[in-house]
Protein backbone atom coordinates (compact mmCIF):
# COMPACT_ATOMS: atom_id res chain seq x y z
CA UNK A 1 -161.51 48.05 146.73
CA UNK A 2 -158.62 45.62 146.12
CA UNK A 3 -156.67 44.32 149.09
CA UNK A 4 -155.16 40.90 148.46
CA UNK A 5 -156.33 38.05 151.01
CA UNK A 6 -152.37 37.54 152.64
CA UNK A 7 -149.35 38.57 151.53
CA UNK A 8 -148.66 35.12 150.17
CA UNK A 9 -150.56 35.94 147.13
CA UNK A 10 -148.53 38.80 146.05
CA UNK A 11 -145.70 38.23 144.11
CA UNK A 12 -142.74 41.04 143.56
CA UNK A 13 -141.11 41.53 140.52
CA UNK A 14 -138.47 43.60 140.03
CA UNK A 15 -135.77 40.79 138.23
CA UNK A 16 -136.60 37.57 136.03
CA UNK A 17 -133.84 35.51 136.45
CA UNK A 18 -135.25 32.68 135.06
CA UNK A 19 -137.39 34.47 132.75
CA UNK A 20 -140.25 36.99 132.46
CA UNK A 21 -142.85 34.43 131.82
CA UNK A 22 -142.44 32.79 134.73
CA UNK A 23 -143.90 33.40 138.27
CA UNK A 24 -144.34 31.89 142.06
CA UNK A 25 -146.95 29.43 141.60
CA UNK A 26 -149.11 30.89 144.77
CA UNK A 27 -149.00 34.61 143.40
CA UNK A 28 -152.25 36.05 142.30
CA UNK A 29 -150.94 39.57 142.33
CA UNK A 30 -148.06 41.43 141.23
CA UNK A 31 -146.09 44.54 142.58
CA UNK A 32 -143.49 45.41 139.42
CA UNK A 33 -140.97 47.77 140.52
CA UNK A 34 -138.89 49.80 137.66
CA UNK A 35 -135.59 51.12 137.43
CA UNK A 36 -136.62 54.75 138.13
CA UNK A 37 -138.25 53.36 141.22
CA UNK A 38 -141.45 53.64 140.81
CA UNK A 39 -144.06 50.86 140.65
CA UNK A 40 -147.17 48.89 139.48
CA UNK A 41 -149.64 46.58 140.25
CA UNK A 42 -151.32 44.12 138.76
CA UNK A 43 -153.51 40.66 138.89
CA UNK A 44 -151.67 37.65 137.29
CA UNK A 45 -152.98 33.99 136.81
CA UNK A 46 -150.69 31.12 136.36
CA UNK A 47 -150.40 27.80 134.66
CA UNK A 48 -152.31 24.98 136.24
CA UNK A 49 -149.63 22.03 136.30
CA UNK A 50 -145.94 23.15 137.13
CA UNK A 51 -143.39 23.56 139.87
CA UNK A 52 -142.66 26.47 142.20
CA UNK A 53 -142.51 28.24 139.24
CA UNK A 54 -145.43 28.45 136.33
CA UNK A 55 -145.97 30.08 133.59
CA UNK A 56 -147.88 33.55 133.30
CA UNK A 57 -151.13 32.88 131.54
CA UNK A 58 -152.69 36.85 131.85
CA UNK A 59 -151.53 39.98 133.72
CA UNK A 60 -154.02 42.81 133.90
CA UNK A 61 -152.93 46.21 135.27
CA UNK A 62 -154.21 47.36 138.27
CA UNK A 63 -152.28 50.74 138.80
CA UNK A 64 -149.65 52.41 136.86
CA UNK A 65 -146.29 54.47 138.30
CA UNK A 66 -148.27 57.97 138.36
CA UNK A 67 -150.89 56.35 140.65
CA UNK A 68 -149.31 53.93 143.41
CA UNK A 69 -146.62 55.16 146.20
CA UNK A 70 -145.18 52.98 148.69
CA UNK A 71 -145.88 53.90 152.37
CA UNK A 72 -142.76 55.07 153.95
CA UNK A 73 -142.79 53.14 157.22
CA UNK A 74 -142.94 49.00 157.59
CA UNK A 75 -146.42 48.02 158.87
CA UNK A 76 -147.95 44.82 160.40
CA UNK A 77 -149.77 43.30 157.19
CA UNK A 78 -151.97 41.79 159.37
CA UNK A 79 -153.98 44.41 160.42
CA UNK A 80 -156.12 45.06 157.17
CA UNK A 81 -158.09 47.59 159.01
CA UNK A 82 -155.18 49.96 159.88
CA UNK A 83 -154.02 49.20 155.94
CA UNK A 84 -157.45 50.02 154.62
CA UNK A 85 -157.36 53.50 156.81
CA UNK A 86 -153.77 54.50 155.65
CA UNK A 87 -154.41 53.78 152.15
CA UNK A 88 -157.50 56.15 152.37
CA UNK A 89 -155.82 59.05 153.98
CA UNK A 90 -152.77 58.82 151.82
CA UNK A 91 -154.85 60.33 149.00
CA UNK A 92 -153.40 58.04 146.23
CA UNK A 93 -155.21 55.38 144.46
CA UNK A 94 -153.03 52.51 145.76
CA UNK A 95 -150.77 52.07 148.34
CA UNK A 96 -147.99 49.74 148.59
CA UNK A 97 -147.20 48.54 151.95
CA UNK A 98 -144.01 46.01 153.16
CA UNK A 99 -144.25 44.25 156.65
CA UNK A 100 -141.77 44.28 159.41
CA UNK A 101 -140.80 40.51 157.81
CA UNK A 102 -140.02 41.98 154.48
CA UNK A 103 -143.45 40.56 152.71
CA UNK A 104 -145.41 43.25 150.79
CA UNK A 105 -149.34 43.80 149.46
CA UNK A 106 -151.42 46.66 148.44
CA UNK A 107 -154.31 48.48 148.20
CA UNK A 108 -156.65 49.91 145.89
CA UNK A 109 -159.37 51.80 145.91
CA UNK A 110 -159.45 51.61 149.63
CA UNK A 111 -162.75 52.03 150.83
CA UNK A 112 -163.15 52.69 155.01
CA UNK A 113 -167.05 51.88 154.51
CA UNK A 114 -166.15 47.95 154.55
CA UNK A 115 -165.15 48.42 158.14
CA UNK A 116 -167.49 47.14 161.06
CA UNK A 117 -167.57 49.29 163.89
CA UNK A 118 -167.41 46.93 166.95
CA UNK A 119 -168.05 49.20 170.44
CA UNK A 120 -166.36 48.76 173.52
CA UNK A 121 -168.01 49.44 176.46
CA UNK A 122 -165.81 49.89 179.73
CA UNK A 123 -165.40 52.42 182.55
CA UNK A 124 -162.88 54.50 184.47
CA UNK A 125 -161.44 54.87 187.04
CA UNK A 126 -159.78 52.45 187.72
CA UNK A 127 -157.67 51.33 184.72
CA UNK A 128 -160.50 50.56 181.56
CA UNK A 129 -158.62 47.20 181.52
CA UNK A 130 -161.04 46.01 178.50
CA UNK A 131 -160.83 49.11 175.99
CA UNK A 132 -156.87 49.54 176.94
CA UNK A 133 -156.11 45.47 176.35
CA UNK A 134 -158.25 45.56 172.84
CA UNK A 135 -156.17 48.89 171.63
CA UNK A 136 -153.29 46.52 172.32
CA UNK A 137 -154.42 43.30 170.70
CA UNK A 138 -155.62 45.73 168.13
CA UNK A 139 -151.76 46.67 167.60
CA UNK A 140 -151.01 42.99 167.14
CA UNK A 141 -152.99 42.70 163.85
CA UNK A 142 -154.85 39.53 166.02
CA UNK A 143 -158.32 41.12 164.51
CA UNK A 144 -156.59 41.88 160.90
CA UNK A 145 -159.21 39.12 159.31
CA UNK A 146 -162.50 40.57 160.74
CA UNK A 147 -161.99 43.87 158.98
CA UNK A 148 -163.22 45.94 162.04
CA UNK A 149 -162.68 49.15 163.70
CA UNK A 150 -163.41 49.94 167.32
CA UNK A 151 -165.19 52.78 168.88
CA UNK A 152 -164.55 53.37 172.77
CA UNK A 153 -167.31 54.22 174.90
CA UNK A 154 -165.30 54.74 178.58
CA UNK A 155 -167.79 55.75 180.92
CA UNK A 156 -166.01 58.27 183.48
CA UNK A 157 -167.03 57.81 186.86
CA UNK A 158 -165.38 60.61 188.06
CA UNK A 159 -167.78 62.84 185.83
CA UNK A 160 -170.71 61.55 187.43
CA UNK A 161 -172.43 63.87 190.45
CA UNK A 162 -172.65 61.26 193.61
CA UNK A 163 -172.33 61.31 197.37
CA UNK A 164 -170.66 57.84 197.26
CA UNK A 165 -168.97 55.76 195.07
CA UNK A 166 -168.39 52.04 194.27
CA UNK A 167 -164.91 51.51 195.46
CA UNK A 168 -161.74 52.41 197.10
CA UNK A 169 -159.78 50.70 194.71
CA UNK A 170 -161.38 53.66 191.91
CA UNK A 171 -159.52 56.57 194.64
CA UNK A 172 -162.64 58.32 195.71
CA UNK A 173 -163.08 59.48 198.83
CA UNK A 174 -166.45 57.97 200.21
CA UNK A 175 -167.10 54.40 198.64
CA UNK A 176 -169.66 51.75 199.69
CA UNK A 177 -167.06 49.15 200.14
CA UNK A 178 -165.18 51.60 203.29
CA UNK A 179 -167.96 53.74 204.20
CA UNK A 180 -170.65 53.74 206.51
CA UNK A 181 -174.10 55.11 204.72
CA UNK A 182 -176.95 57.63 206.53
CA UNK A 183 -179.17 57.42 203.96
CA UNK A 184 -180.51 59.25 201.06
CA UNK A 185 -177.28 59.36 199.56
CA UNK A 186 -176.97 59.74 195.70
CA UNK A 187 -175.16 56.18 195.00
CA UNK A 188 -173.15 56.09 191.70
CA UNK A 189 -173.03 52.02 191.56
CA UNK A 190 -174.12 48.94 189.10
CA UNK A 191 -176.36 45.81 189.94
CA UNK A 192 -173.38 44.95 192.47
CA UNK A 193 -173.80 48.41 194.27
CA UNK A 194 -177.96 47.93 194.60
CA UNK A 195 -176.88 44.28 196.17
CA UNK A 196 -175.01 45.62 198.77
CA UNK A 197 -177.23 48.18 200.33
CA UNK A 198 -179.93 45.90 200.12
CA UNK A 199 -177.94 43.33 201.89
CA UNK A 200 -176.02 46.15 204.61
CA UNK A 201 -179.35 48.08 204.85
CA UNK A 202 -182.06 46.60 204.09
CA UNK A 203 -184.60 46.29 201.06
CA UNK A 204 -186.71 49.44 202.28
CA UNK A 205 -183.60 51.70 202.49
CA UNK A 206 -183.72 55.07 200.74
CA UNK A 207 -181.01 55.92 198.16
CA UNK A 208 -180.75 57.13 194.90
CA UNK A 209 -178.93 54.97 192.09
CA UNK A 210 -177.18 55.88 189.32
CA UNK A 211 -176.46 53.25 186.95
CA UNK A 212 -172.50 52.75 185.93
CA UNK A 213 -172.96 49.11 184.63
CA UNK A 214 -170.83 49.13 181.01
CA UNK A 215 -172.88 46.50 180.32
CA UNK A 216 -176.30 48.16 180.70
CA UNK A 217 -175.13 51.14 178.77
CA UNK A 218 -174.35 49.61 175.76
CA UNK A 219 -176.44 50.67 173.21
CA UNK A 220 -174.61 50.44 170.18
CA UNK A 221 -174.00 46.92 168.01
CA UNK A 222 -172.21 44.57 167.89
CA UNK A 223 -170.69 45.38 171.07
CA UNK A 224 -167.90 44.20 173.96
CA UNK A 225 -169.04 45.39 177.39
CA UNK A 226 -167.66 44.94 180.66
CA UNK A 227 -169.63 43.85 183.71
CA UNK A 228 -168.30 42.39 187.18
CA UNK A 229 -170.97 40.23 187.61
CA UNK A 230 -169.64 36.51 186.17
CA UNK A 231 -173.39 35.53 185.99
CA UNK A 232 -174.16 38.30 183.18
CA UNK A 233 -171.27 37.03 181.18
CA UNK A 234 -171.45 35.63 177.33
CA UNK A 235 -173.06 36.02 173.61
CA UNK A 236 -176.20 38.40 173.66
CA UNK A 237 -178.39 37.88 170.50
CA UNK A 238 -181.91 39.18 171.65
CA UNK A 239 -182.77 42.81 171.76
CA UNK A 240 -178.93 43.59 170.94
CA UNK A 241 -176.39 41.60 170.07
CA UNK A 242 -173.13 41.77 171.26
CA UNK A 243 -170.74 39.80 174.28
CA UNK A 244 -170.75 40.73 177.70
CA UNK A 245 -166.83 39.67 179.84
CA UNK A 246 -166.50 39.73 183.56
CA UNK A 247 -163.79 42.39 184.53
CA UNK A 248 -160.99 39.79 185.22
CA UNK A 249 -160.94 38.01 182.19
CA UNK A 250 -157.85 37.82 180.11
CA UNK A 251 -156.64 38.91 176.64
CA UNK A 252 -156.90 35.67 175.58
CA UNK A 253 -160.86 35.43 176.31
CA UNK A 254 -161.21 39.39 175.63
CA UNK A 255 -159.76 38.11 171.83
CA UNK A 256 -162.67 35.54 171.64
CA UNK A 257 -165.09 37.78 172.51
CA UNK A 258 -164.56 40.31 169.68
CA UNK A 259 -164.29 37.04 167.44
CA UNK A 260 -167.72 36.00 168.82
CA UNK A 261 -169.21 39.45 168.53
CA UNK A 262 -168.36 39.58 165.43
CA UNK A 263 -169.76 35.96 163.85
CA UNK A 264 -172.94 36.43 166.09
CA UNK A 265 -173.51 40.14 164.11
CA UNK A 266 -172.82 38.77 160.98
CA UNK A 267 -174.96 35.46 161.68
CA UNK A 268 -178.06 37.88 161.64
């Protein structure tokens, strides 16, 4: 696959005004576009000593007119990920893509494989505030560098078969946190949940627990996970190895997460 670095490095050439042996001094790549609008691509290298502009010292062809397209729709260059998927379903061998600020790069070859799959691990309801706030960072092209995709693993609450449930604030109708308990009941809760009965009923109550924790359910690596216990937060690198965030964190520290996720994988 070849997918330039940033869009600085690709240099578009469709006039020479000042001659065709002469080229931005940061452009490492070329997009050529002809007369009957179709295009080309190409690696260039450039004189060592100039100004802005330097002379043309090789171009090698990447892909010829009967081989690249342009996508139709602007795109945030950013996100290399999204790039790397559209240039694979468009069924070309390279794709030509312009951002919303008018810059332009390409790919070639694109090749999904180079993509690590980084798992999020939330649940619902409420609002999964984790999963839904990295599909919109995602959006930003803020992970565009990593060259990641995420898989969602929302665990539905609602789906699970309990007599009580952790919360009001989730809707249900019987919840720990509003409801007085006979015993026996069939608890869907986390860590939190088992704290609370211990503490409301004592240690040598009977109920039956079934785990909801995001964070204990994450089996899959490198991962994001969710947990509302502050304590369990940060970088796991034993058994698995991913980052656990307390449910009110912000996008901010949900972005650092992924970023730490990510090194700590790669680290291995």
């Amino acid at each position: 696959m070849i997918f330039p670095r940033h869009c600085k490095e690709v240099g578009m050439a469709e006039s020479a005004p000042y001659g065709e042996d002469q080229i931005y001094f940061l452009s490492r790549y070329l997009i050529r576009k002809f007369p009957d609008g179709t295009f080309e691509t190409g690696n260039v290298s450039v004189d060592d000593k100039g100004g802005l502009l330097r002379g043309v010292r090789e171009y090698k062809k990447i892909s010829g007119p009967d081989e690249t397209w342009l996508y139709p729709e602007k795109v945030i260059l950013h996100d290399r990920a999204d790039l790397i998927r559209k240039a694979s379903e468009s069924g070309e061998r390279c794709t030509i893509f312009q951002g919303f600020d008018g810059h332009m790069t390409f790919v070639a070859d694109p090749d999904p494989s180079v993509l690590l799959k980084v798992h999020i691990y939330d649940s619902k309801p409420p609002f999964p505030v984790l999963s839904e706030t990295v599909k919109n960072l995602e959006r930003t092209g803020i992970f565009g560098g990593l060259e990641i995709e995420f898989v969602h693993h929302i665990i539905d609450i609602e789906d699970i078969e309990a007599d009580v449930y952790p919360c009001r604030a989730a809707g249900f109708d019987k919840t720990l946190d509003n409801d007085r308990l006979k015993g026996g009941e069939r608890i869907a809760g986390c860590l939190t949940a088992r704290q609370m009965v211990a503490e409301w009923y004592g240690e040598e109550a009977e109920f039956e627990f079934i785990n909801i924790c995001p964070l204990d359910l994450a089996e899959e690596e490198p991962f994001v996970a969710r947990c509302c216990r502050s304590e369990r937060s940060g970088l796991y690198t034993g058994e698995r190895c991913g980052v656990a965030v307390h449910w009110g964190v912000s996008p901010k520290e949900i972005s650092d997460a992924v970023y730490e996720a990510v090194s700590a994988w790669r680290r291995r």
